[in-house]
Every structure is written in C-alpha cells, then in structure tokens.
C-alpha atoms as a PDB file:
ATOM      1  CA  UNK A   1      23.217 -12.097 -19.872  1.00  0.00           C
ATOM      2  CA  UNK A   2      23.326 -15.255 -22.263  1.00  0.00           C
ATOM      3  CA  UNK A   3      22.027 -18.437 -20.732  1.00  0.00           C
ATOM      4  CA  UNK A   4      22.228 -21.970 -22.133  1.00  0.00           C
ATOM      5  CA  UNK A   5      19.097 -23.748 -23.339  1.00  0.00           C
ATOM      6  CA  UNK A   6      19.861 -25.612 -20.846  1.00  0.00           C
ATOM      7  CA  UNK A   7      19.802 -23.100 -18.009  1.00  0.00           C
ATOM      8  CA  UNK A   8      16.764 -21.484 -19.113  1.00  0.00           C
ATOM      9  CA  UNK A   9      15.158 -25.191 -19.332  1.00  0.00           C
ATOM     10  CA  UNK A  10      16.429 -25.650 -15.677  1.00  0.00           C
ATOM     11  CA  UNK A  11      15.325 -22.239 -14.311  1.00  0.00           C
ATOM     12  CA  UNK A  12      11.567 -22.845 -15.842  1.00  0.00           C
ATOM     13  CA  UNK A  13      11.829 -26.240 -13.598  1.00  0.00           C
ATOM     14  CA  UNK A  14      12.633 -24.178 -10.459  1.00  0.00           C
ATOM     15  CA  UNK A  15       9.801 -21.870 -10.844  1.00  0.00           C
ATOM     16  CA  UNK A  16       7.598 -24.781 -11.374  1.00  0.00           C
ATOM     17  CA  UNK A  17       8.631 -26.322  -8.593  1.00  0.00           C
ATOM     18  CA  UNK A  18       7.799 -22.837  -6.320  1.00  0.00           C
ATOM     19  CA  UNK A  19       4.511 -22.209  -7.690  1.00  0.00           C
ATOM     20  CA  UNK A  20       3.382 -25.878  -6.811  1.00  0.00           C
ATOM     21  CA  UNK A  21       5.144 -25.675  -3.244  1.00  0.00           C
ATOM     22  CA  UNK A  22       3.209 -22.732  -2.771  1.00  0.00           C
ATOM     23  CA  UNK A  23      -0.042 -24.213  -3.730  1.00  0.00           C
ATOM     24  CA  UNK A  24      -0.468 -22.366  -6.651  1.00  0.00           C
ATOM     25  CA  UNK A  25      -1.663 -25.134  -8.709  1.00  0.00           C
ATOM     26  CA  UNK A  26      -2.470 -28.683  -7.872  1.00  0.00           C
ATOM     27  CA  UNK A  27      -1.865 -31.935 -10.111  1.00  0.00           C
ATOM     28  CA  UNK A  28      -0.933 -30.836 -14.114  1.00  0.00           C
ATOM     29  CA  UNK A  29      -2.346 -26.741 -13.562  1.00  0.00           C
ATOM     30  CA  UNK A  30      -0.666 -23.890 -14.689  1.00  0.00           C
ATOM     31  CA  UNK A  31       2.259 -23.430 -17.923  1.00  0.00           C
ATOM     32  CA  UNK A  32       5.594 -21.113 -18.183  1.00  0.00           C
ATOM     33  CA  UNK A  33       7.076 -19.772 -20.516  1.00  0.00           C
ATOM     34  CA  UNK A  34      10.568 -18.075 -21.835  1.00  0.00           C
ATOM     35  CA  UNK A  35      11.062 -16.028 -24.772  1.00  0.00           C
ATOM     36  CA  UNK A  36      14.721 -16.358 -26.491  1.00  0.00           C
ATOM     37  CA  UNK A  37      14.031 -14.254 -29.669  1.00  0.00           C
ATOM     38  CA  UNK A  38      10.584 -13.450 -32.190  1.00  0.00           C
ATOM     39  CA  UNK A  39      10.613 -17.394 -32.886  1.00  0.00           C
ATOM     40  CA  UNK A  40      11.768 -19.278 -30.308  1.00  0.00           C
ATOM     41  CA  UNK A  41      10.638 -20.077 -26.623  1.00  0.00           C
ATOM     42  CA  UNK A  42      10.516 -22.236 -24.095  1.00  0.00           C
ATOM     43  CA  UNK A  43       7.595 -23.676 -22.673  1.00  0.00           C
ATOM     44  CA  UNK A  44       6.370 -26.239 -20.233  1.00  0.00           C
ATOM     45  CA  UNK A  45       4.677 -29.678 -21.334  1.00  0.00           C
ATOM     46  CA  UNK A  46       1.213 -30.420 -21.207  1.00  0.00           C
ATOM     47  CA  UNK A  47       0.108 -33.191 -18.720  1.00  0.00           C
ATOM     48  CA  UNK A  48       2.839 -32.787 -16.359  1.00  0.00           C
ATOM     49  CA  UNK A  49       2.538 -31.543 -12.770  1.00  0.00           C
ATOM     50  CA  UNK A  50       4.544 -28.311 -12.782  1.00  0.00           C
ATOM     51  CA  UNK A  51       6.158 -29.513  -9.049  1.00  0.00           C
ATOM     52  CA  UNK A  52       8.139 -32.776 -10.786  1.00  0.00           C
ATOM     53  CA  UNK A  53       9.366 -31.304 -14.148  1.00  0.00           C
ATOM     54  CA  UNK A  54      12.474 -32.611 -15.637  1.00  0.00           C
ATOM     55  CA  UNK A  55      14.862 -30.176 -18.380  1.00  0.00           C
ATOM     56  CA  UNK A  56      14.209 -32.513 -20.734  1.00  0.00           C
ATOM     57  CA  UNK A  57      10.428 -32.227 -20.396  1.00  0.00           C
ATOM     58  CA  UNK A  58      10.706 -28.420 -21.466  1.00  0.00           C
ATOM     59  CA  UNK A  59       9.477 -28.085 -25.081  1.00  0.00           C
ATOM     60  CA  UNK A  60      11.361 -25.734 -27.253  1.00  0.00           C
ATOM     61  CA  UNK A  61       9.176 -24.571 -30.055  1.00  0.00           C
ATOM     62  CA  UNK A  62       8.796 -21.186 -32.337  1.00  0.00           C
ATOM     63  CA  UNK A  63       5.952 -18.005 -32.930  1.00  0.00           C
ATOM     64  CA  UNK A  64       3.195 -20.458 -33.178  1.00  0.00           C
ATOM     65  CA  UNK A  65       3.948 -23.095 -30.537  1.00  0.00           C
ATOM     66  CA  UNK A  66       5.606 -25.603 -33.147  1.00  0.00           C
ATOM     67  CA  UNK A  67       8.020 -28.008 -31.765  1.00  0.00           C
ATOM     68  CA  UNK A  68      11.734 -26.606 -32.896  1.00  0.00           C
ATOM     69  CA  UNK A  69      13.506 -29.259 -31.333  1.00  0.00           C
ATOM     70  CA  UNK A  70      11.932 -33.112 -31.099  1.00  0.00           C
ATOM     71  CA  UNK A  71      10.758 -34.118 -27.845  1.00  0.00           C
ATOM     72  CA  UNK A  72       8.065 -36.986 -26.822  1.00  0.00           C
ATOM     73  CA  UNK A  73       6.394 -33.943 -24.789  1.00  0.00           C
ATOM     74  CA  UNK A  74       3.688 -31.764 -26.236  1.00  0.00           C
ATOM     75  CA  UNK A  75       3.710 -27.913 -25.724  1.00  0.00           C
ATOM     76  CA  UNK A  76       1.155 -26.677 -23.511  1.00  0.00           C
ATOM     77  CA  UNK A  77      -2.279 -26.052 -24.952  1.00  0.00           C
ATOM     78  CA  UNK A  78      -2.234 -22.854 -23.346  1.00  0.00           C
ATOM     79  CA  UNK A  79       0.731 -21.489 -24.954  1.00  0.00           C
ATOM     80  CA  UNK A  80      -1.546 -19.435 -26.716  1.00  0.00           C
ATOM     81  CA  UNK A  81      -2.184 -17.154 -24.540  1.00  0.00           C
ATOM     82  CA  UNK A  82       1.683 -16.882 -23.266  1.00  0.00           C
ATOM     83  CA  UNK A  83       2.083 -15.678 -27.343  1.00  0.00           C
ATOM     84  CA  UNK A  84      -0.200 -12.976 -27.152  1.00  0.00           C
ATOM     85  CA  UNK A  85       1.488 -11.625 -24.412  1.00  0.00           C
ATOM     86  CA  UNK A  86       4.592 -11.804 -26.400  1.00  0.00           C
ATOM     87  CA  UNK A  87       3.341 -10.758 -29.536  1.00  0.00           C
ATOM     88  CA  UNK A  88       1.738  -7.017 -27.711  1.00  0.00           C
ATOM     89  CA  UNK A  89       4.420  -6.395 -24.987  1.00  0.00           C
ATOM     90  CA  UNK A  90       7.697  -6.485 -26.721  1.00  0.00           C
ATOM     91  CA  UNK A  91       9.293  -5.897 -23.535  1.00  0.00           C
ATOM     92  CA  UNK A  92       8.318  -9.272 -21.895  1.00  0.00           C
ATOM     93  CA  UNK A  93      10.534 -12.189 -22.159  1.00  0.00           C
ATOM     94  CA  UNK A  94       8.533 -14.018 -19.470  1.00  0.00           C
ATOM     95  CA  UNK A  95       4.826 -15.526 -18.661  1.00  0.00           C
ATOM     96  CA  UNK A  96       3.358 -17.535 -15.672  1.00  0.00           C
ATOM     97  CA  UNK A  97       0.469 -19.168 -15.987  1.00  0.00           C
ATOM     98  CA  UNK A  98      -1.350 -20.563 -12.577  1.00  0.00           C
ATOM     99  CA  UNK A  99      -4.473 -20.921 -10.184  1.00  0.00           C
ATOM    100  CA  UNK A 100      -3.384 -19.593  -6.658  1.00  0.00           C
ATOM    101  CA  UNK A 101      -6.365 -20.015  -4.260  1.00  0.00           C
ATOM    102  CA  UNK A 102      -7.375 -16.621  -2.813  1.00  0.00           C
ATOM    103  CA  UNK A 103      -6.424 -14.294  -6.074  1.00  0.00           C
ATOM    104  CA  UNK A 104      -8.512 -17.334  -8.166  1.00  0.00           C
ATOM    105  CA  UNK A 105     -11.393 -16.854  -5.953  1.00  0.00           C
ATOM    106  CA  UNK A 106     -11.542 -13.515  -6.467  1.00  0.00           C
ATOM    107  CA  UNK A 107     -11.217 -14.039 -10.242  1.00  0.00           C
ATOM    108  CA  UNK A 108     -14.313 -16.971  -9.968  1.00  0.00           C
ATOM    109  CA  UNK A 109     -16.239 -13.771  -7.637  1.00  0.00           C
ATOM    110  CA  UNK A 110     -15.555 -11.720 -10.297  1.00  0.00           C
ATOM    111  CA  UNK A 111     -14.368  -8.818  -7.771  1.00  0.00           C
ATOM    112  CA  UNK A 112     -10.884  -7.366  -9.331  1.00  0.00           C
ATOM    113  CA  UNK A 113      -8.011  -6.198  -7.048  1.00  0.00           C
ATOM    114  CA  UNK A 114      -8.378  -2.939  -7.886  1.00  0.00           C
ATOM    115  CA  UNK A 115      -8.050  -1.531  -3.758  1.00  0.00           C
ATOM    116  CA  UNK A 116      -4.921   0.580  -3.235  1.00  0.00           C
ATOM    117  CA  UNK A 117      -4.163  -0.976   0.397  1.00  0.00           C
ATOM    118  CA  UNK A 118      -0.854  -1.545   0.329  1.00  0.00           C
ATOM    119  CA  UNK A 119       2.412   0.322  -0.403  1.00  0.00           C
ATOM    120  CA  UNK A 120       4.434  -2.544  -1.927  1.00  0.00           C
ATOM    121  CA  UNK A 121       1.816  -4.050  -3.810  1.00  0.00           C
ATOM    122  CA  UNK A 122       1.106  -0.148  -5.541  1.00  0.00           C
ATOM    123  CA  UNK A 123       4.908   0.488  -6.374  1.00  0.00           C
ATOM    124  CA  UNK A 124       5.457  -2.925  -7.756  1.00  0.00           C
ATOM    125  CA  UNK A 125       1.902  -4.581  -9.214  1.00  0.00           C
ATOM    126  CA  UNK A 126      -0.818  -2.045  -9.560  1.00  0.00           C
ATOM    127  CA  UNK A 127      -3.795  -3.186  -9.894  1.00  0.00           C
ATOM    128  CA  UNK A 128      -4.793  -6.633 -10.973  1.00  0.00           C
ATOM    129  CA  UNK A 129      -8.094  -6.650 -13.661  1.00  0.00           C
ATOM    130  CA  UNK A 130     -10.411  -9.237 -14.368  1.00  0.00           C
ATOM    131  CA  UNK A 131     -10.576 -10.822 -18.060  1.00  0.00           C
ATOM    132  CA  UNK A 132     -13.831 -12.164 -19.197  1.00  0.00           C
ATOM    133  CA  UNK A 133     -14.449 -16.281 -19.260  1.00  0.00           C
ATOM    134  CA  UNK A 134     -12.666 -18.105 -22.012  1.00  0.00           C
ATOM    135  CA  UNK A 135     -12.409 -21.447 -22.843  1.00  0.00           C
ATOM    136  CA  UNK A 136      -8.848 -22.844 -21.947  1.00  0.00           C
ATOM    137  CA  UNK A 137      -7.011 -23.819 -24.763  1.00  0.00           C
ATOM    138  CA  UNK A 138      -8.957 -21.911 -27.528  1.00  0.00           C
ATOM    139  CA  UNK A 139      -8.113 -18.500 -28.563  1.00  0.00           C
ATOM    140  CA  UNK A 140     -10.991 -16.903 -26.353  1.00  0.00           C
ATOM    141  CA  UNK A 141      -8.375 -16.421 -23.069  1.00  0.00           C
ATOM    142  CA  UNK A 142      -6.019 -14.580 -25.684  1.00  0.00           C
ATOM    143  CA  UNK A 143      -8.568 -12.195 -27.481  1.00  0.00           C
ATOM    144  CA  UNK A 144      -9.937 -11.673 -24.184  1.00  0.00           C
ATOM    145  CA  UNK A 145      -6.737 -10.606 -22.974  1.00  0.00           C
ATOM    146  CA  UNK A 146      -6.473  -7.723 -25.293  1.00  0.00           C
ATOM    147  CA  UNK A 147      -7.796  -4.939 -23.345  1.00  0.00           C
ATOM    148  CA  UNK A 148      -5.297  -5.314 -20.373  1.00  0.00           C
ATOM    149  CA  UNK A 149      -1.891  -6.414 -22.008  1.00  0.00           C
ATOM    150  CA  UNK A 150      -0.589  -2.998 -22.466  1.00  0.00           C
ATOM    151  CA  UNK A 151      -1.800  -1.163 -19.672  1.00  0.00           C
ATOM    152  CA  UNK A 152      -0.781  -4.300 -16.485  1.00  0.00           C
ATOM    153  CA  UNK A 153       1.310  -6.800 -15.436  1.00  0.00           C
ATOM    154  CA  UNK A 154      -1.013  -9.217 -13.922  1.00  0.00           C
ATOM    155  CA  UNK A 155      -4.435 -10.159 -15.061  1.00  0.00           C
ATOM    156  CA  UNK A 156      -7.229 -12.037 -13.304  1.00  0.00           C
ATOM    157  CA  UNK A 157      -8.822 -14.571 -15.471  1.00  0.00           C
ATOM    158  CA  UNK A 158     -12.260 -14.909 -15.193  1.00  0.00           C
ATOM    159  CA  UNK A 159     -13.313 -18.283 -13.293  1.00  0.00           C
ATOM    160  CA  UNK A 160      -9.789 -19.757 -14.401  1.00  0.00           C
ATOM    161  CA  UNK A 161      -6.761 -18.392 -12.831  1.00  0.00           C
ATOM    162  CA  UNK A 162      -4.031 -16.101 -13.082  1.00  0.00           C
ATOM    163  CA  UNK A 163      -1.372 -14.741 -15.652  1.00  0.00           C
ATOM    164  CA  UNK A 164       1.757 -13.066 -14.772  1.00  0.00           C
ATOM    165  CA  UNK A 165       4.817 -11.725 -16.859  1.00  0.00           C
ATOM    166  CA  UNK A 166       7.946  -9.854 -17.213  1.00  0.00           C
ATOM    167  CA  UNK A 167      11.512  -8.744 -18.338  1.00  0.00           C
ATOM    168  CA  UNK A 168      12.465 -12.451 -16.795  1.00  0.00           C
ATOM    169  CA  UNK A 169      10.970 -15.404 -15.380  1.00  0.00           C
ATOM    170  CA  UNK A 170      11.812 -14.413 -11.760  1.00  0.00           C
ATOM    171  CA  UNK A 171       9.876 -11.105 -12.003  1.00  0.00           C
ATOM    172  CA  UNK A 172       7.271 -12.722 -14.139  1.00  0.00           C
ATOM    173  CA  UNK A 173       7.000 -15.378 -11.033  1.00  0.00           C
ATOM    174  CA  UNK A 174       7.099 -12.386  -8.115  1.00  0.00           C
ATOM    175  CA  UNK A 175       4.285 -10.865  -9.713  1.00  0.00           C
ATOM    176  CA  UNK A 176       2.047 -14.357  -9.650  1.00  0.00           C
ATOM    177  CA  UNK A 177       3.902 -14.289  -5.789  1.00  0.00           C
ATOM    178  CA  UNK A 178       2.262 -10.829  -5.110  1.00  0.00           C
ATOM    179  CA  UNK A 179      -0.886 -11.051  -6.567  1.00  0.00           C
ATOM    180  CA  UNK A 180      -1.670 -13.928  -4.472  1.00  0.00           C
ATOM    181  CA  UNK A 181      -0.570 -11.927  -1.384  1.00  0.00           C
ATOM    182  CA  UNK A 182      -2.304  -8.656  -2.307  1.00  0.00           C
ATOM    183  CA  UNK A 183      -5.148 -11.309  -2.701  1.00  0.00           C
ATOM    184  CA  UNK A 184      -4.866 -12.465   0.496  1.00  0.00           C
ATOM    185  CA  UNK A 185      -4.489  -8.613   1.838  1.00  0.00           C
ATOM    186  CA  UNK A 186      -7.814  -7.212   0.777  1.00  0.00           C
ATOM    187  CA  UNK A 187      -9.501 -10.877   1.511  1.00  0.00           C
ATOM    188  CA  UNK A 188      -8.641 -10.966   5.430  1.00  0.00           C
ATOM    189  CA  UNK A 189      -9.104  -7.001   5.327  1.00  0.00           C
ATOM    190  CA  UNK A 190     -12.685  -7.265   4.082  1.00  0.00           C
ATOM    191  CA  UNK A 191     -13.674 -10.393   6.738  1.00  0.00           C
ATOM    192  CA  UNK A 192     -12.136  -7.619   9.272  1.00  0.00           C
ATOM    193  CA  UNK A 193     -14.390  -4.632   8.598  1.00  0.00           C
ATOM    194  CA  UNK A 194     -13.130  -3.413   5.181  1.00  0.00           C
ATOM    195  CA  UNK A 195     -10.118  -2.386   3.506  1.00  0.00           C
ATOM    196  CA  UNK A 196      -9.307   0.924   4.395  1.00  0.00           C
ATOM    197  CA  UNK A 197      -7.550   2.490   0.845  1.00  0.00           C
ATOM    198  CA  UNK A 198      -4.539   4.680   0.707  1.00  0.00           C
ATOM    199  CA  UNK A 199      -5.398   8.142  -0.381  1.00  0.00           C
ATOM    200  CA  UNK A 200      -4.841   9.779  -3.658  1.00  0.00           C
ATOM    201  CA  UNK A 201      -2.411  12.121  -2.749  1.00  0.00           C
ATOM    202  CA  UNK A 202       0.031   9.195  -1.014  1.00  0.00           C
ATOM    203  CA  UNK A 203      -0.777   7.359  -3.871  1.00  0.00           C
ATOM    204  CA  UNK A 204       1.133   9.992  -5.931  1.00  0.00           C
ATOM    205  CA  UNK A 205       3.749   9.509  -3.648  1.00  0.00           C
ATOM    206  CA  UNK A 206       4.169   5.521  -4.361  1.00  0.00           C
ATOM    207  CA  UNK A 207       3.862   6.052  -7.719  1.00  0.00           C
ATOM    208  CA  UNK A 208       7.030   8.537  -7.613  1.00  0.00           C
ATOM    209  CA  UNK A 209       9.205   6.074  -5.600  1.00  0.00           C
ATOM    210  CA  UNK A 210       8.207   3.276  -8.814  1.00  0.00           C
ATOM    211  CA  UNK A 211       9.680   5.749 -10.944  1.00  0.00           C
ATOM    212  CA  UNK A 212      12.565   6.180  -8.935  1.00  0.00           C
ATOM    213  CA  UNK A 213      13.454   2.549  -8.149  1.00  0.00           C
ATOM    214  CA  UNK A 214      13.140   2.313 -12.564  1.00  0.00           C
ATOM    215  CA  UNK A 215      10.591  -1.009 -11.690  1.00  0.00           C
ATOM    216  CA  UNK A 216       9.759  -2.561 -15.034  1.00  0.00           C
ATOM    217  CA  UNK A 217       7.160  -3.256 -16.726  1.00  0.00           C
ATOM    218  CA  UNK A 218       3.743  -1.396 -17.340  1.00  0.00           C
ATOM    219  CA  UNK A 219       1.424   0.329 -13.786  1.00  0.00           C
ATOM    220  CA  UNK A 220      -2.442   1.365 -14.724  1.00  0.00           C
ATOM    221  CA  UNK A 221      -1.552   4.094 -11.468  1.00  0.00           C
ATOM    222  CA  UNK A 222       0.009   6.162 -13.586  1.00  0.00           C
ATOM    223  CA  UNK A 223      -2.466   6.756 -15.186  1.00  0.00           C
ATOM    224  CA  UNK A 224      -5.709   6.885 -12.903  1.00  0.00           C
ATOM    225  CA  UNK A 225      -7.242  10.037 -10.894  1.00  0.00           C
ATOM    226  CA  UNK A 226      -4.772  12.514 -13.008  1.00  0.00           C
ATOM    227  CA  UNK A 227      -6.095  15.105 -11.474  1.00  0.00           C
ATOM    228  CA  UNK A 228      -5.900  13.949  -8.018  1.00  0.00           C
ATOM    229  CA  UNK A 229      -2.208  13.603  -8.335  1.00  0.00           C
ATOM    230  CA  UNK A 230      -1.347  16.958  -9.442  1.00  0.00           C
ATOM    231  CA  UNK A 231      -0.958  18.331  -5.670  1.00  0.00           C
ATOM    232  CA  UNK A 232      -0.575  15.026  -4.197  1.00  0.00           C
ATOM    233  CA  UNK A 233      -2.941  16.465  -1.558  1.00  0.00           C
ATOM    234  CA  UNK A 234      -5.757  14.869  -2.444  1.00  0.00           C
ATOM    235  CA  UNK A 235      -7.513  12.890   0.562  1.00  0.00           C
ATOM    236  CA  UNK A 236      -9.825  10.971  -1.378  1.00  0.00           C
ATOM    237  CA  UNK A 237      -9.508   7.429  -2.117  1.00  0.00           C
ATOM    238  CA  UNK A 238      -8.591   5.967  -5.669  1.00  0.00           C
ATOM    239  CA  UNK A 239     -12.214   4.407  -5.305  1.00  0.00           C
ATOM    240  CA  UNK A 240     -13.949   7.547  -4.156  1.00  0.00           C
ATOM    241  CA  UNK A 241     -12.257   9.571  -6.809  1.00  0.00           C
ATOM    242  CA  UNK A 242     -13.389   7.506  -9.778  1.00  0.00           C
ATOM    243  CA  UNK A 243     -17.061   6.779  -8.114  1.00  0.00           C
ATOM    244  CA  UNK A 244     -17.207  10.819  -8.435  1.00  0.00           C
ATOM    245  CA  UNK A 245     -15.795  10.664 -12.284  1.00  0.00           C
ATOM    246  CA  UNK A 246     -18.259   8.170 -12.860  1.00  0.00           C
ATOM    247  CA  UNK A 247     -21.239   9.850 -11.519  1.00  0.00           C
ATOM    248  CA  UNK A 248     -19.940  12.456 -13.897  1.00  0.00           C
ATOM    249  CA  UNK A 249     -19.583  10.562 -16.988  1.00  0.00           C
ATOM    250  CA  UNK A 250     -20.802   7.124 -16.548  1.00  0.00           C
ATOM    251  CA  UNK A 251     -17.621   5.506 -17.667  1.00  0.00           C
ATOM    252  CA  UNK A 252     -16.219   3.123 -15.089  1.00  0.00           C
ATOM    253  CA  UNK A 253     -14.284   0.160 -15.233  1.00  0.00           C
ATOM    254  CA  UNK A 254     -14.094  -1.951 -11.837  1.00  0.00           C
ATOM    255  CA  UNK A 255     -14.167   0.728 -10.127  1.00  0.00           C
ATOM    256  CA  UNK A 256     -11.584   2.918 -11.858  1.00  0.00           C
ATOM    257  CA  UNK A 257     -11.716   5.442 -14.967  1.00  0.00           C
ATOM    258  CA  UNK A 258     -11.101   2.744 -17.702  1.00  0.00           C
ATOM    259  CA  UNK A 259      -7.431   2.983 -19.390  1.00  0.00           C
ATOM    260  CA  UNK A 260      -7.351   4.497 -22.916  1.00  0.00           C
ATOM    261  CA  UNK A 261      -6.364   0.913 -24.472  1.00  0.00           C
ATOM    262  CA  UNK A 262      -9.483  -0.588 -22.530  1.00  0.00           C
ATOM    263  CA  UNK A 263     -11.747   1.963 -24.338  1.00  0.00           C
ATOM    264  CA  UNK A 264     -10.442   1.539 -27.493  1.00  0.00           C
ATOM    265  CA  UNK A 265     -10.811  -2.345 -27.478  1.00  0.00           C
ATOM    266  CA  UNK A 266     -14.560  -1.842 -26.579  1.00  0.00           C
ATOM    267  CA  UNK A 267     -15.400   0.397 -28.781  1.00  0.00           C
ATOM    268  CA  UNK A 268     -14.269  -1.585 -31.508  1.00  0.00           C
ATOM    269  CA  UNK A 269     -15.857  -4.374 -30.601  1.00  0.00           C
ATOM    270  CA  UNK A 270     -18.722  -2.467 -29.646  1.00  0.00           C
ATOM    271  CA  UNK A 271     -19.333  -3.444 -26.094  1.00  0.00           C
ATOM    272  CA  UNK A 272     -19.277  -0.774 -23.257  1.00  0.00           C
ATOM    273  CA  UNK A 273     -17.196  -0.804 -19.623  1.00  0.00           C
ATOM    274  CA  UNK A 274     -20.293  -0.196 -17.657  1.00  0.00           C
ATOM    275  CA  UNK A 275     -21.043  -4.342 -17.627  1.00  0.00           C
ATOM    276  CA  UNK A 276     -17.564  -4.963 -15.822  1.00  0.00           C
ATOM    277  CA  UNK A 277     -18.399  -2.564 -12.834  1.00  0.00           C
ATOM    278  CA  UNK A 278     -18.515  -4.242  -9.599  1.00  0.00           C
ATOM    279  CA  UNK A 279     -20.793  -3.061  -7.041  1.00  0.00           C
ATOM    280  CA  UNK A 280     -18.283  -2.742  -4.051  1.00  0.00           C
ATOM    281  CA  UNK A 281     -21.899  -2.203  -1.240  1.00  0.00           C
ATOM    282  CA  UNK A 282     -23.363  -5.886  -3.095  1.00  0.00           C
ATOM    283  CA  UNK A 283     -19.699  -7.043  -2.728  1.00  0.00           C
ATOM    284  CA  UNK A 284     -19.419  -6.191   0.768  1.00  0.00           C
ATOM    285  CA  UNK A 285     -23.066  -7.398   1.819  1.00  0.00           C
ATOM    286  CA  UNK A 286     -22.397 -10.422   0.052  1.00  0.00           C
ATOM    287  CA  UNK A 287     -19.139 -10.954   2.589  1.00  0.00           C
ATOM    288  CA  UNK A 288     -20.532  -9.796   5.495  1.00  0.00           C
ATOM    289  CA  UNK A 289     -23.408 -12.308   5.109  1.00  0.00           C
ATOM    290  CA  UNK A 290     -21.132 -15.470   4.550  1.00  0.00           C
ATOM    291  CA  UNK A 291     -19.104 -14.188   7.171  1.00  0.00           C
ATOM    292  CA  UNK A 292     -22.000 -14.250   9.584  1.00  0.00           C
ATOM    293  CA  UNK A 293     -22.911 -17.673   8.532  1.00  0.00           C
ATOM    294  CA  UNK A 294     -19.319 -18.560   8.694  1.00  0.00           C
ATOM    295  CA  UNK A 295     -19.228 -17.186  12.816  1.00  0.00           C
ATOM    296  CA  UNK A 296     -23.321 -19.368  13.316  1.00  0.00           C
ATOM    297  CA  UNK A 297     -21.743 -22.355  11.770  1.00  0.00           C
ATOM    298  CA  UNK A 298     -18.499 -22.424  14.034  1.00  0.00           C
ATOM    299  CA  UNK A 299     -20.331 -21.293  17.313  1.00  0.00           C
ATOM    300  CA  UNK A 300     -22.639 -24.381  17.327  1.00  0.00           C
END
C-alpha cells in the first residue's frame, strides 16, 4: 500500500509518541526509522524527545544517512545501526530503537531472554539475544549486531537498550512492545521461584502454529533442539536440552546451541561462543540474594 511522505512522517510520530507513553525512553532516547526504497528512509531527529515530535521534524535522507530533503533537523546519530539492519535483512522496512526498563535491565545484567515461558511471546518473538557493548553512535553497535540480524527480530543491546524491526513500523514497534513484556514475564517469574519453561515437544507445537498464522520475519526456534522436535514428545526443556548438547560439545550460546550465522561470525573473527554463556545457578543466586535483601529492607 503506497503512503505519502507525509503519512509515513506522521505514523513515525505516533509510534514515538507510544514508546515514550509507555516509558520506553525518557527525555531525547531512542530513534525510528522507515525504509521507502535502497536509498531513501525516514528517520527521527537527533535531540528531540521521541513523545513531542512534529512531521516536519522527520529527516528524510538516503543509504548513508545523508539529508535528501533540507531540514534544520539532523538525522539521528544512531541511524547507523537502523542501516545495518536494512542493508542484511532485505525483508525489513522498519527499525525501533529504545531503552524500556525491565528488557534494558536485563540487557545492563547481561542475562538474555532466551526462557521459553510463554506461548505468545514463542510464536511471535523468539528469543531475544544479547549484543556485546558498543559505543552509541560509532559503528561498534552495528558490527556488533552482525551475528544476530539474520537469525532474530529483537536484539538486546548490551548496557544500552533495545532494537526492534519489521515488514512495517507497527510490527517493528509490537516487537519492542513484547520484548518489554516477555521482560517483565521471566523478571516477576524469577522473584517468584523461577520460570518454569515450556517443554520441547510443546515447543514444536508453537512453532507449527507460527508457521501456520505465516508471522513474518525471522524465529531462532526453528532452528534450536532439532532433534527434540522431531516427535514433539520431548519433555525436556529448551534449556535442559542444550545444557545436555553442551556438555556434549562445549558449544553454547546463552544457553542455547548457537545459530549457524552466530558461528560463522565468530569464527571469522576468531572469538568463541563459550564467553557469552550465562550461568543460569549464578543468575538465580544472584536474584534470590537481592530479593532477600529486598524482603530485610521492607520488613524494618
């Protein structure tokens, strides 16, 4: 469907407006952008809080963030990162950029939502990895981007935030929406006892319904515990699966069997996977101690 500059300038205003509403960015944070063809896109201003955007604030520029059209706004330094996106997944027309609380904390923790705990969140996210620290506004977020892009449609970033995208901006923004909620999930589940994970074999199950319901974009399930999902009677968890593959071969990646495109990215760069595991028992120590500190501080 053919929108207006305009329209697409006006729609990038409305989901700016959402995502500060909902808290997930304060003052100037976070950047959108919208892909119109190989050289042109819209993107949000720097300096301006994302909640009080005007149309004519929107900068329309080309492939490497050059103003196409004058405007007294600047681009977004951060644009870089939206064209990396663009320039690996062909198929997205759509980025969000932005620093909701819980799924950021998780990202500054450096613990990945990588727990299969909810039905919704499998069909229509996956999981959510962790890329390492990079300076905002250099080309370190982008290159360390690289190993996910293909394989997800939401990526952690490490000690910084959050990056969504999509066929449009609404999905782009849902998946920002629902990472922030899974977020939220597997926080309150952990303060509660632990997340209890949906089994392999049901997993199977979800991932047939995404298939079914022709959900876009790219889902790292399809690709995990192969074996496991053969039957779909598999009672292990995604988590206990993979511990056993990597007692086997060593080769995990926050707790799952790392993607082909992850491998491939560290081998070239000669780094391995096994310095992104996350201990899950240090993890869960490590909240059950603040939590008890939490419960001693509030029952003075």
């Amino acid at each position: 469907m053919y929108k207006s500059d305009f329209e697409i300038r006006k729609e990038i205003c409305e989901i700016g407006r959402r995502i500060y509403v909902d808290g997930f960015v304060a003052a100037n944070d976070g950047n959108i952008s919208v892909k119109v063809d190989e050289n042109t896109f819209f993107t949000t201003p720097t300096g301006v809080s994302k909640g009080y955007m005007t149309p004519d604030m929107i900068c329309k520029v080309d492939g490497q963030g050059n103003l196409k059209e004058a405007n007294k706004w600047k681009p977004s330094s951060e644009f870089k990162m939206h064209l990396k996106v663009y320039q690996e997944r062909p198929d997205v027309n759509a980025v969000v950029h932005a620093h909701p609380p819980i799924a950021t904390s998780f990202a500054i923790a450096g613990i990945a939502l990588d727990k299969l705990i909810m039905p919704e969140a499998i069909i229509f996210l996956g999981a959510v990895p962790i890329a390492q620290y990079g300076t905002p506004s250099t080309m370190e977020i982008p290159e360390s981007l690289q190993p996910y892009i293909q394989d997800y449609d939401a990526i952690l970033l490490a000690n910084h935030g959050a990056l969504s995208f999509g066929c449009d901006l609404n999905t782009a923004f849902f998946r920002m929406e629902s990472t922030e909620f899974y977020a939220k999930l597997l926080y309150y589940s952990t303060m509660l006892g632990g997340a209890k994970e949906i089994p392999c074999g049901e997993v199977k199950k979800l991932i047939d319904l995404r298939k079914q319901f022709n959900v876009s974009g790219r889902h790292p399930m399809e690709k995990l515990c192969p074996g496991c999902y053969e039957d779909g009677s598999c009672d292990l968890t995604p988590t206990e699966a993979n511990e056993k593959i990597g007692a086997e071969s060593s080769a995990t990646y926050h707790g799952f069997k790392p993607l082909d495109s992850q491998l491939k990215y560290y081998a070239e760069h000669g780094e391995t996977t096994s310095k992104a595991k996350i201990d899950d028992k240090k993890v869960d120590a490590i909240v059950a101690e603040v939590t008890k500190r939490i419960l001693e501080q509030y029952g003075k």
